[in-house]
N, C-alpha and C. Protein backbone atom coordinates (compact mmCIF):
# COMPACT_ATOMS: atom_id res chain seq x y z
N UNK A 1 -28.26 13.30 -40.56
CA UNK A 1 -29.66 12.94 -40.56
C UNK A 1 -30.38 13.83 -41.55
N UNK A 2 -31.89 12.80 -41.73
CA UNK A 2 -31.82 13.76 -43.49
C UNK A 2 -32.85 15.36 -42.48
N UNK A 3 -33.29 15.75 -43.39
CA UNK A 3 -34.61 16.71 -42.88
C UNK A 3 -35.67 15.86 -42.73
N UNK A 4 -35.72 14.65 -43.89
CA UNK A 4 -37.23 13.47 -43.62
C UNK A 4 -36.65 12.68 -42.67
N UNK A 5 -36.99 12.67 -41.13
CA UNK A 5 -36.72 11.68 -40.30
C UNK A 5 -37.11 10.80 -40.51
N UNK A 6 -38.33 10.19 -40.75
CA UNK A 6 -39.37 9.37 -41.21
C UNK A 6 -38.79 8.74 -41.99
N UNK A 7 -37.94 9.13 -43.01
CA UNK A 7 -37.77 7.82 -44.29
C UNK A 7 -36.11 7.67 -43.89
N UNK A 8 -35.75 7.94 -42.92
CA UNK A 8 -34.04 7.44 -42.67
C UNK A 8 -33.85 6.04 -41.81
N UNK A 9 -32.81 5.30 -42.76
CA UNK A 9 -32.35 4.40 -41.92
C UNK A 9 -30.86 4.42 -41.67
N UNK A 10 -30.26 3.48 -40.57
CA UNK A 10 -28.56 3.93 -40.57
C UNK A 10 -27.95 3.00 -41.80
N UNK A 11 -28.88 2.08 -42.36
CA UNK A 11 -28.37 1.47 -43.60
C UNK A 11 -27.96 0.02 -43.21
N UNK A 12 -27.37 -0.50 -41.85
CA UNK A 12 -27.21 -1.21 -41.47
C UNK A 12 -28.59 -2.27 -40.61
N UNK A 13 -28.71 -1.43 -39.52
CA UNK A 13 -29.84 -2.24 -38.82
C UNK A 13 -30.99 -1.38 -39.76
N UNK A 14 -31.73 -2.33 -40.04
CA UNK A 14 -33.01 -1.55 -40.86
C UNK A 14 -34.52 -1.30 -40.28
N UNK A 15 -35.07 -0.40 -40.25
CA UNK A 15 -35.97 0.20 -39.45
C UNK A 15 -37.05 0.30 -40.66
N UNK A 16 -37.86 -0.42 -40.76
CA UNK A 16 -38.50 0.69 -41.87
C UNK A 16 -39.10 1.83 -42.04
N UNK A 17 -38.61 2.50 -42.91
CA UNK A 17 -39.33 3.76 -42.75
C UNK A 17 -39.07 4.47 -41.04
N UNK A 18 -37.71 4.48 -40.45
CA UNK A 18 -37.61 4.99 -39.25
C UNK A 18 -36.22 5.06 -39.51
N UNK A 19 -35.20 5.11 -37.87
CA UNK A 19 -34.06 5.76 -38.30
C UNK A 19 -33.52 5.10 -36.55
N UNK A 20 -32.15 4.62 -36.60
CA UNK A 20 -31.90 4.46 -35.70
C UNK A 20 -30.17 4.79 -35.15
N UNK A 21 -29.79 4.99 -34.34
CA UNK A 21 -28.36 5.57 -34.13
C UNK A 21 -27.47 3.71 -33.73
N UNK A 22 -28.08 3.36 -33.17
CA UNK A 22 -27.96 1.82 -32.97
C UNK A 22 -27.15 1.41 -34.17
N UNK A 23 -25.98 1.15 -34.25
CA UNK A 23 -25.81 0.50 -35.46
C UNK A 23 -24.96 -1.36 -35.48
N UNK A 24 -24.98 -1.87 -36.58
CA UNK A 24 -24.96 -3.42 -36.53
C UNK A 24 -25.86 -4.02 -37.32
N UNK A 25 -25.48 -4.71 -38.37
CA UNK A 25 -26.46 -6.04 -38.54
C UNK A 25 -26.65 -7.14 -38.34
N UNK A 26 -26.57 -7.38 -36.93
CA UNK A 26 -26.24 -9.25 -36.04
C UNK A 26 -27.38 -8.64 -35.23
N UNK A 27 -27.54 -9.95 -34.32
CA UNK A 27 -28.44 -10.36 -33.88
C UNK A 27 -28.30 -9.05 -32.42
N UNK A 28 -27.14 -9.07 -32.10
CA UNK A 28 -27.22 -8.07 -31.12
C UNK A 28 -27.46 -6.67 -30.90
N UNK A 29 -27.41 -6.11 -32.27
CA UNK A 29 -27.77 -4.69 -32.67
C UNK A 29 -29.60 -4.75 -32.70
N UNK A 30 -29.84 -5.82 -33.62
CA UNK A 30 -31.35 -5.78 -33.36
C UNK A 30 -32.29 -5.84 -32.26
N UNK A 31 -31.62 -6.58 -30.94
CA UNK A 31 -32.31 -6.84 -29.62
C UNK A 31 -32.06 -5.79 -28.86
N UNK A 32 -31.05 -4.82 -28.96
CA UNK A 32 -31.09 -3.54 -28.54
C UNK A 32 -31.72 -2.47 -28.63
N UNK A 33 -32.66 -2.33 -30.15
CA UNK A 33 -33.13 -1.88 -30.61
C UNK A 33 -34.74 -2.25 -29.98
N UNK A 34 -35.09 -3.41 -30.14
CA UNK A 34 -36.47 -4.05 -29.70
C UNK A 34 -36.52 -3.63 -28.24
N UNK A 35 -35.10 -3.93 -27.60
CA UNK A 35 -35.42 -3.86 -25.84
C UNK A 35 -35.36 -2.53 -25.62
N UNK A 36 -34.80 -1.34 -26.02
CA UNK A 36 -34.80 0.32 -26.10
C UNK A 36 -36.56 0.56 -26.22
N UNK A 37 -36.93 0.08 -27.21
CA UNK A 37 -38.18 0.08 -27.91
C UNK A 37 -39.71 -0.47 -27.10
N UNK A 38 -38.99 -1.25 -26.41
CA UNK A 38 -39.70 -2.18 -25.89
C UNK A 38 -40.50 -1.80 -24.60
N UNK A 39 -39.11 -1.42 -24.11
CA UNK A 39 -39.26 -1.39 -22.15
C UNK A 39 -38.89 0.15 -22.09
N UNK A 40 -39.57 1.09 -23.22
CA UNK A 40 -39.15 2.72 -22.65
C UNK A 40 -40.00 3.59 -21.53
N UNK A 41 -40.12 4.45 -20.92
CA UNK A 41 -41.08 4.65 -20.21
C UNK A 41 -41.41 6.05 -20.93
N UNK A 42 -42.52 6.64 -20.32
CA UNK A 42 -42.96 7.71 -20.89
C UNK A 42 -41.73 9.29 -20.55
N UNK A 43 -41.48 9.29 -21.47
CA UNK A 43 -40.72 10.90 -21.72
C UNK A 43 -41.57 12.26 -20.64
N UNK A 44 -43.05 12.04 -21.06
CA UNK A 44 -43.41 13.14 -20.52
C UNK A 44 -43.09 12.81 -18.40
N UNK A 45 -42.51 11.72 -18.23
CA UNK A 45 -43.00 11.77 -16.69
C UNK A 45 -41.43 11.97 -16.24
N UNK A 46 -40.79 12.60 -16.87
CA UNK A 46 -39.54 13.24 -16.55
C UNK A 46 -39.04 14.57 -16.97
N UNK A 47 -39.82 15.25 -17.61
CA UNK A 47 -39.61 16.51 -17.35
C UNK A 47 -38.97 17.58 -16.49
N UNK A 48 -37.55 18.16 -17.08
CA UNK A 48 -36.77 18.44 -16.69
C UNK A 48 -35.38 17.52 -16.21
N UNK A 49 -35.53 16.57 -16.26
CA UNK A 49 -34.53 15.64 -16.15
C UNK A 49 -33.15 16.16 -17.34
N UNK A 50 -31.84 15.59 -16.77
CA UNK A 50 -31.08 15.59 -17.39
C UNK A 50 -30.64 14.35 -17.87
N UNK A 51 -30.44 13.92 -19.69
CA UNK A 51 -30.53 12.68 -19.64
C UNK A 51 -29.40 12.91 -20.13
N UNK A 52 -28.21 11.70 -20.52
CA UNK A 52 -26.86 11.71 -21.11
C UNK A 52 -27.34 10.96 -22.47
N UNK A 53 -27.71 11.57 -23.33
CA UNK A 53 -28.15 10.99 -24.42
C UNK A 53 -27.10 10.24 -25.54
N UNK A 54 -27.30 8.78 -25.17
CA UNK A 54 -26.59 7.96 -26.44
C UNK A 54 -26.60 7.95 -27.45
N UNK A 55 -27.99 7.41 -27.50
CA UNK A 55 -28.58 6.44 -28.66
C UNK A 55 -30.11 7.34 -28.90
N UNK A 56 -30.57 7.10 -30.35
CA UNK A 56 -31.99 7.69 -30.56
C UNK A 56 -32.82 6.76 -31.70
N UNK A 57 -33.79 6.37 -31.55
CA UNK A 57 -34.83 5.39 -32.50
C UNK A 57 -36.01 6.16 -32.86
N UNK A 58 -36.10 6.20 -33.85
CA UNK A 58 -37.60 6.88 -34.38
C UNK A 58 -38.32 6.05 -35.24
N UNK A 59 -39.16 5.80 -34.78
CA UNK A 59 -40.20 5.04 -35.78
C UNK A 59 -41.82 5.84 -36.19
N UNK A 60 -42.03 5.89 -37.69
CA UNK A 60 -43.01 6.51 -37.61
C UNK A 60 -44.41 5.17 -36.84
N UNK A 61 -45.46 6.16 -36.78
CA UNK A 61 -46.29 5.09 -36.24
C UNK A 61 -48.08 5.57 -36.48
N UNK A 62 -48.53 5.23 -36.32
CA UNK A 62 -50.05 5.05 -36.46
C UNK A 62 -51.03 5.19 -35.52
N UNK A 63 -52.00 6.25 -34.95
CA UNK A 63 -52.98 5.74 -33.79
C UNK A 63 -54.25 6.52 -34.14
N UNK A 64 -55.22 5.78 -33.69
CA UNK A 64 -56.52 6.70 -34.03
C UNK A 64 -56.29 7.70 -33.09
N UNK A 65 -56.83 9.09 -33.23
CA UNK A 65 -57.29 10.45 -32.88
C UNK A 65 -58.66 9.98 -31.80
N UNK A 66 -58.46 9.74 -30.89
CA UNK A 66 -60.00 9.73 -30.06
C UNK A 66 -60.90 10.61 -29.99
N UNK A 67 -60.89 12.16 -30.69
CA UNK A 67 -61.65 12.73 -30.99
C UNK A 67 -62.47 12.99 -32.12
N UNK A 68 -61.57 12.33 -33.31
CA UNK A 68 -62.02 12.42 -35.02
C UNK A 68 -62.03 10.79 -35.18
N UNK A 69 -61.88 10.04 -34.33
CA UNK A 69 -61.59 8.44 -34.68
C UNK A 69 -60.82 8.19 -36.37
N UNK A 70 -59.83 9.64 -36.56
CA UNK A 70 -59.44 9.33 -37.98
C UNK A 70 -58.05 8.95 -37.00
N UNK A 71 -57.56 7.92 -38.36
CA UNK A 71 -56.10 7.28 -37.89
C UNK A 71 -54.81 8.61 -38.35
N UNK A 72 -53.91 8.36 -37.50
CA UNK A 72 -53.17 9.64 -37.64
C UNK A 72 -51.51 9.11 -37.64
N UNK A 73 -50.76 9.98 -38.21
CA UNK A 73 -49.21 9.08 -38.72
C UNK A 73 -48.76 10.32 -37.80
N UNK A 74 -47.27 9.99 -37.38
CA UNK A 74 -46.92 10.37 -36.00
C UNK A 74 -45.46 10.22 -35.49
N UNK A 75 -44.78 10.80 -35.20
CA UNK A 75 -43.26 9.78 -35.14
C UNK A 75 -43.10 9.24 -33.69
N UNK A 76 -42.62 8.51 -33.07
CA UNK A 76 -42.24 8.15 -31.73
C UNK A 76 -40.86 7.96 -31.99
N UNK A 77 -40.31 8.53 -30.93
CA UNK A 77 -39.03 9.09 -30.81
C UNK A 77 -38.24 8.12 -29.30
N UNK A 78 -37.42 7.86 -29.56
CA UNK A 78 -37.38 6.98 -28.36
C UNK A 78 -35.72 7.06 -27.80
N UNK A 79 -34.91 7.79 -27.00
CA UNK A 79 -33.89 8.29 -26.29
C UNK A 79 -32.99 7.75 -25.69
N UNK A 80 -32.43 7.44 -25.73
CA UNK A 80 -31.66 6.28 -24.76
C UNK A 80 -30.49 6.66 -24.12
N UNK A 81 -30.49 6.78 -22.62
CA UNK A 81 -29.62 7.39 -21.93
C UNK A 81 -28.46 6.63 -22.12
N UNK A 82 -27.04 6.56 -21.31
CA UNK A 82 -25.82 6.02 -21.60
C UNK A 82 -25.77 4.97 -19.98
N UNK A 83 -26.92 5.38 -19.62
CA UNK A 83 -27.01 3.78 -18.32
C UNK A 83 -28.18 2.73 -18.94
N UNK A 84 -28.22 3.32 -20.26
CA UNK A 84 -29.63 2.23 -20.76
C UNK A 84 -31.02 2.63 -20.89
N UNK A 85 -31.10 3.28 -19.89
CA UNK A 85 -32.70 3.46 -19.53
C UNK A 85 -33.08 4.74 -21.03
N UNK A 86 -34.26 4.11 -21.18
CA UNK A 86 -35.05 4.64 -22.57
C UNK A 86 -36.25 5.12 -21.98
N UNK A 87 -36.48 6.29 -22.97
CA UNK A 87 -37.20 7.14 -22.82
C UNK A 87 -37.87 7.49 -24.09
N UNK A 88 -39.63 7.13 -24.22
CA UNK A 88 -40.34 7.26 -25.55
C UNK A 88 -41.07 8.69 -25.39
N UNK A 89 -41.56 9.23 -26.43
CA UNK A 89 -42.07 10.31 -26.73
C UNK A 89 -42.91 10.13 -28.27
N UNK A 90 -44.74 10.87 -28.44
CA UNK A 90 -44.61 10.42 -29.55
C UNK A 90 -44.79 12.41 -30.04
N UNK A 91 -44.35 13.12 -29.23
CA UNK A 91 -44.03 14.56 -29.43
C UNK A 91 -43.33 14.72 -30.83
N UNK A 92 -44.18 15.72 -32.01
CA UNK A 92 -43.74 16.04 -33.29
C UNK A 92 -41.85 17.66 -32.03
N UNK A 93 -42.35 18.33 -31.22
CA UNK A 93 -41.13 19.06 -30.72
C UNK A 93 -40.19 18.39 -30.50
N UNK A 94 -40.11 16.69 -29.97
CA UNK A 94 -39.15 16.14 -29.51
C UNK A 94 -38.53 15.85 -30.80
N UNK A 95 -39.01 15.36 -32.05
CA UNK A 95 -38.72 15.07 -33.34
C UNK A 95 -37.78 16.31 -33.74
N UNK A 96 -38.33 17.37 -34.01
CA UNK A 96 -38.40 18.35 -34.33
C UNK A 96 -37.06 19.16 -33.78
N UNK A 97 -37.06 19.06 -32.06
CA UNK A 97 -35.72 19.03 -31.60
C UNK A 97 -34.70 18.39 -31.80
N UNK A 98 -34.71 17.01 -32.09
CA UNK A 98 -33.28 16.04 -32.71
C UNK A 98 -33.37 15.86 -34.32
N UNK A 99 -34.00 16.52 -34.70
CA UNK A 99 -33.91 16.94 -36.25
C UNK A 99 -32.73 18.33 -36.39
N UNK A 100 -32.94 19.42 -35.55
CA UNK A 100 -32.21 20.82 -35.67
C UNK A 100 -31.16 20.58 -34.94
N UNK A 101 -31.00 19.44 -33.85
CA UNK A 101 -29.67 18.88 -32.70
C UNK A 101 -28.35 18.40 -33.86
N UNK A 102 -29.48 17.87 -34.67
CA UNK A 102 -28.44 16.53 -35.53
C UNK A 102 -27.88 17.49 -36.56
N UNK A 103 -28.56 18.05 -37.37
CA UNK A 103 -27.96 19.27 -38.06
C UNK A 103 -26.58 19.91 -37.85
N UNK A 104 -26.63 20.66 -36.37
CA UNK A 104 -25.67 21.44 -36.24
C UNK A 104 -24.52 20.43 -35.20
N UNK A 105 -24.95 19.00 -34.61
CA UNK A 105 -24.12 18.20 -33.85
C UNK A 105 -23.50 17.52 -34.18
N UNK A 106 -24.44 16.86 -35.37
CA UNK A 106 -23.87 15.57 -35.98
C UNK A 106 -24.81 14.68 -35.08
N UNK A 107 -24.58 13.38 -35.32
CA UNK A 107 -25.61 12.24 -34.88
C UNK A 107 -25.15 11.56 -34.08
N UNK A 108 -25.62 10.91 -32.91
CA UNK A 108 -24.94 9.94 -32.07
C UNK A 108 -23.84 9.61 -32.62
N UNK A 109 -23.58 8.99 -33.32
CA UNK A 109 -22.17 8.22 -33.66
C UNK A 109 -21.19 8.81 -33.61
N UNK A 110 -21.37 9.91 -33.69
CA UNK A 110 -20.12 10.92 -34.29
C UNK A 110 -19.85 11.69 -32.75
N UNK A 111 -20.48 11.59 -31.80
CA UNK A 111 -20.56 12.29 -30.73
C UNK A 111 -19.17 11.22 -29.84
N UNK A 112 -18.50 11.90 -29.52
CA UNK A 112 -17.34 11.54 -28.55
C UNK A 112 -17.41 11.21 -27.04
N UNK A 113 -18.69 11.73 -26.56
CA UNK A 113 -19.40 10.83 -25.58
C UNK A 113 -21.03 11.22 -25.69
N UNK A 114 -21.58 10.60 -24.75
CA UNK A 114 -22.89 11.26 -24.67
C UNK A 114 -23.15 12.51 -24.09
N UNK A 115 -24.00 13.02 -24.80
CA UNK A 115 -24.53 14.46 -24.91
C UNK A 115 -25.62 14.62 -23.83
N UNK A 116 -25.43 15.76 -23.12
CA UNK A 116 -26.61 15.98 -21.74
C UNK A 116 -27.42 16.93 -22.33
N UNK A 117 -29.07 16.25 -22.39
CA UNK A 117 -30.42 16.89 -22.47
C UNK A 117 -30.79 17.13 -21.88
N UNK A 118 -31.96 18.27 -21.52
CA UNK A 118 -32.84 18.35 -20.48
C UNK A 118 -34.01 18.47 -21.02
N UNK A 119 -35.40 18.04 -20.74
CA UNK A 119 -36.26 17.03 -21.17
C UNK A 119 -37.46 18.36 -20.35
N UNK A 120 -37.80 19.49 -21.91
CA UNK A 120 -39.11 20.58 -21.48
C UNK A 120 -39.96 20.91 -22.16
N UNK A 121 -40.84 21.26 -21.74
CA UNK A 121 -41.94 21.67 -21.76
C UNK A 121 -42.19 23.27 -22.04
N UNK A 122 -42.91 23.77 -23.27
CA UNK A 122 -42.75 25.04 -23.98
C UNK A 122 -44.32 25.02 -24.09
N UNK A 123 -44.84 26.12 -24.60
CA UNK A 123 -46.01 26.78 -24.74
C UNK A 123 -45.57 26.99 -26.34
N UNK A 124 -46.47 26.67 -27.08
CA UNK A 124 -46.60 27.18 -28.43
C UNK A 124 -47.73 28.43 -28.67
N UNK A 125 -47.92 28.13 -29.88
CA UNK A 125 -48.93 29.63 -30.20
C UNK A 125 -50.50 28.65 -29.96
N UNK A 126 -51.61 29.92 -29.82
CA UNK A 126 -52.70 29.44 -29.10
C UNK A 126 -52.24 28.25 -27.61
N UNK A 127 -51.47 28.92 -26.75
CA UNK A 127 -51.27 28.49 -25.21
C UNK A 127 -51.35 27.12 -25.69
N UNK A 128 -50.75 26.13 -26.66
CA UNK A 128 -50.69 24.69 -26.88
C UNK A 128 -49.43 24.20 -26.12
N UNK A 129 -49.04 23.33 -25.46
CA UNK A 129 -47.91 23.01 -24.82
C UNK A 129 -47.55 21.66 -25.28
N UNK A 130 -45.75 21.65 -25.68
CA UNK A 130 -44.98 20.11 -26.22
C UNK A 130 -44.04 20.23 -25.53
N UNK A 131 -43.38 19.42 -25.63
CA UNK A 131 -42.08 18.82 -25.50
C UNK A 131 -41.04 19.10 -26.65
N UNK A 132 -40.14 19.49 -25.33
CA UNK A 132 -38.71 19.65 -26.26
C UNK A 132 -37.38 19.30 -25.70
N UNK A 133 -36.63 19.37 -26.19
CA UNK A 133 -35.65 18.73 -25.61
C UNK A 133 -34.53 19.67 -25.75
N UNK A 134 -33.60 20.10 -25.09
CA UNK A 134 -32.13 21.22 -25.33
C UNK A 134 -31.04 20.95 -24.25
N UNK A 135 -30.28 21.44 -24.69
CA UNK A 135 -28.72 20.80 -24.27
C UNK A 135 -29.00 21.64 -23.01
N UNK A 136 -28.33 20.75 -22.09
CA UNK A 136 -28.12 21.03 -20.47
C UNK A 136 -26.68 21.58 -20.23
């Protein structure tokens, strides 16, 4: 995975401008992708959970700031355990964590089964709090 998450694709299923571990170019790689995408639930309402991490989708994305009403670019990160169930995040730590994972792991594909996360919560500087994610 590159250092620009944002501009990676697996080359096969194409994401634009995103990056997906999902791989295939038929019809069935793509509906996996949409239904991961689709039906994820929120990351933050599992905290501390241990997930068996498969699969990972990142798409950059877009939302206004409700405090500056300026529009803001963003990655959503989206997890996918090895029973299916998906898990979104639009946390720059969660990014940030499977950016430095993939580095020293290698990337889903290459993983010989799924990999166990546990899904936390850190304090940054000025008492700011994200999400991160580290091996269980």
């Amino acid at each position: 995975m590159s250092k620009d998450i944002a501009t990676i694709s697996n080359g096969t299923t194409q994401l634009v401008n995103g990056y997906s571990s999902i791989t295939g170019d038929d019809l069935a790689a793509r509906k996996a992708i949409y239904k991961a995408v689709s039906a994820a639930v929120p990351l933050s309402d599992h905290l501390g959970k241990t997930i068996q991490l498969k699969d990972v989708i990142v798409q950059p994305v877009q939302s206004e700031n409700e405090q500056t009403g300026e529009v803001e670019d963003y990655l959503r990160t989206t997890l996918i355990d090895a029973d299916g169930t998906a898990y979104s995040a639009g946390s720059s730590g969660v990014a940030s964590s499977l950016r430095n994972m993939f580095d020293v792991l290698g990337e889903p594909g290459t993983w010989p089964e799924p990999l166990p996360i546990k899904v936390v919560e850190k304090k940054g500087r000025k008492g700011f709090k994200f999400m991160s994610i580290e091996l269980a």
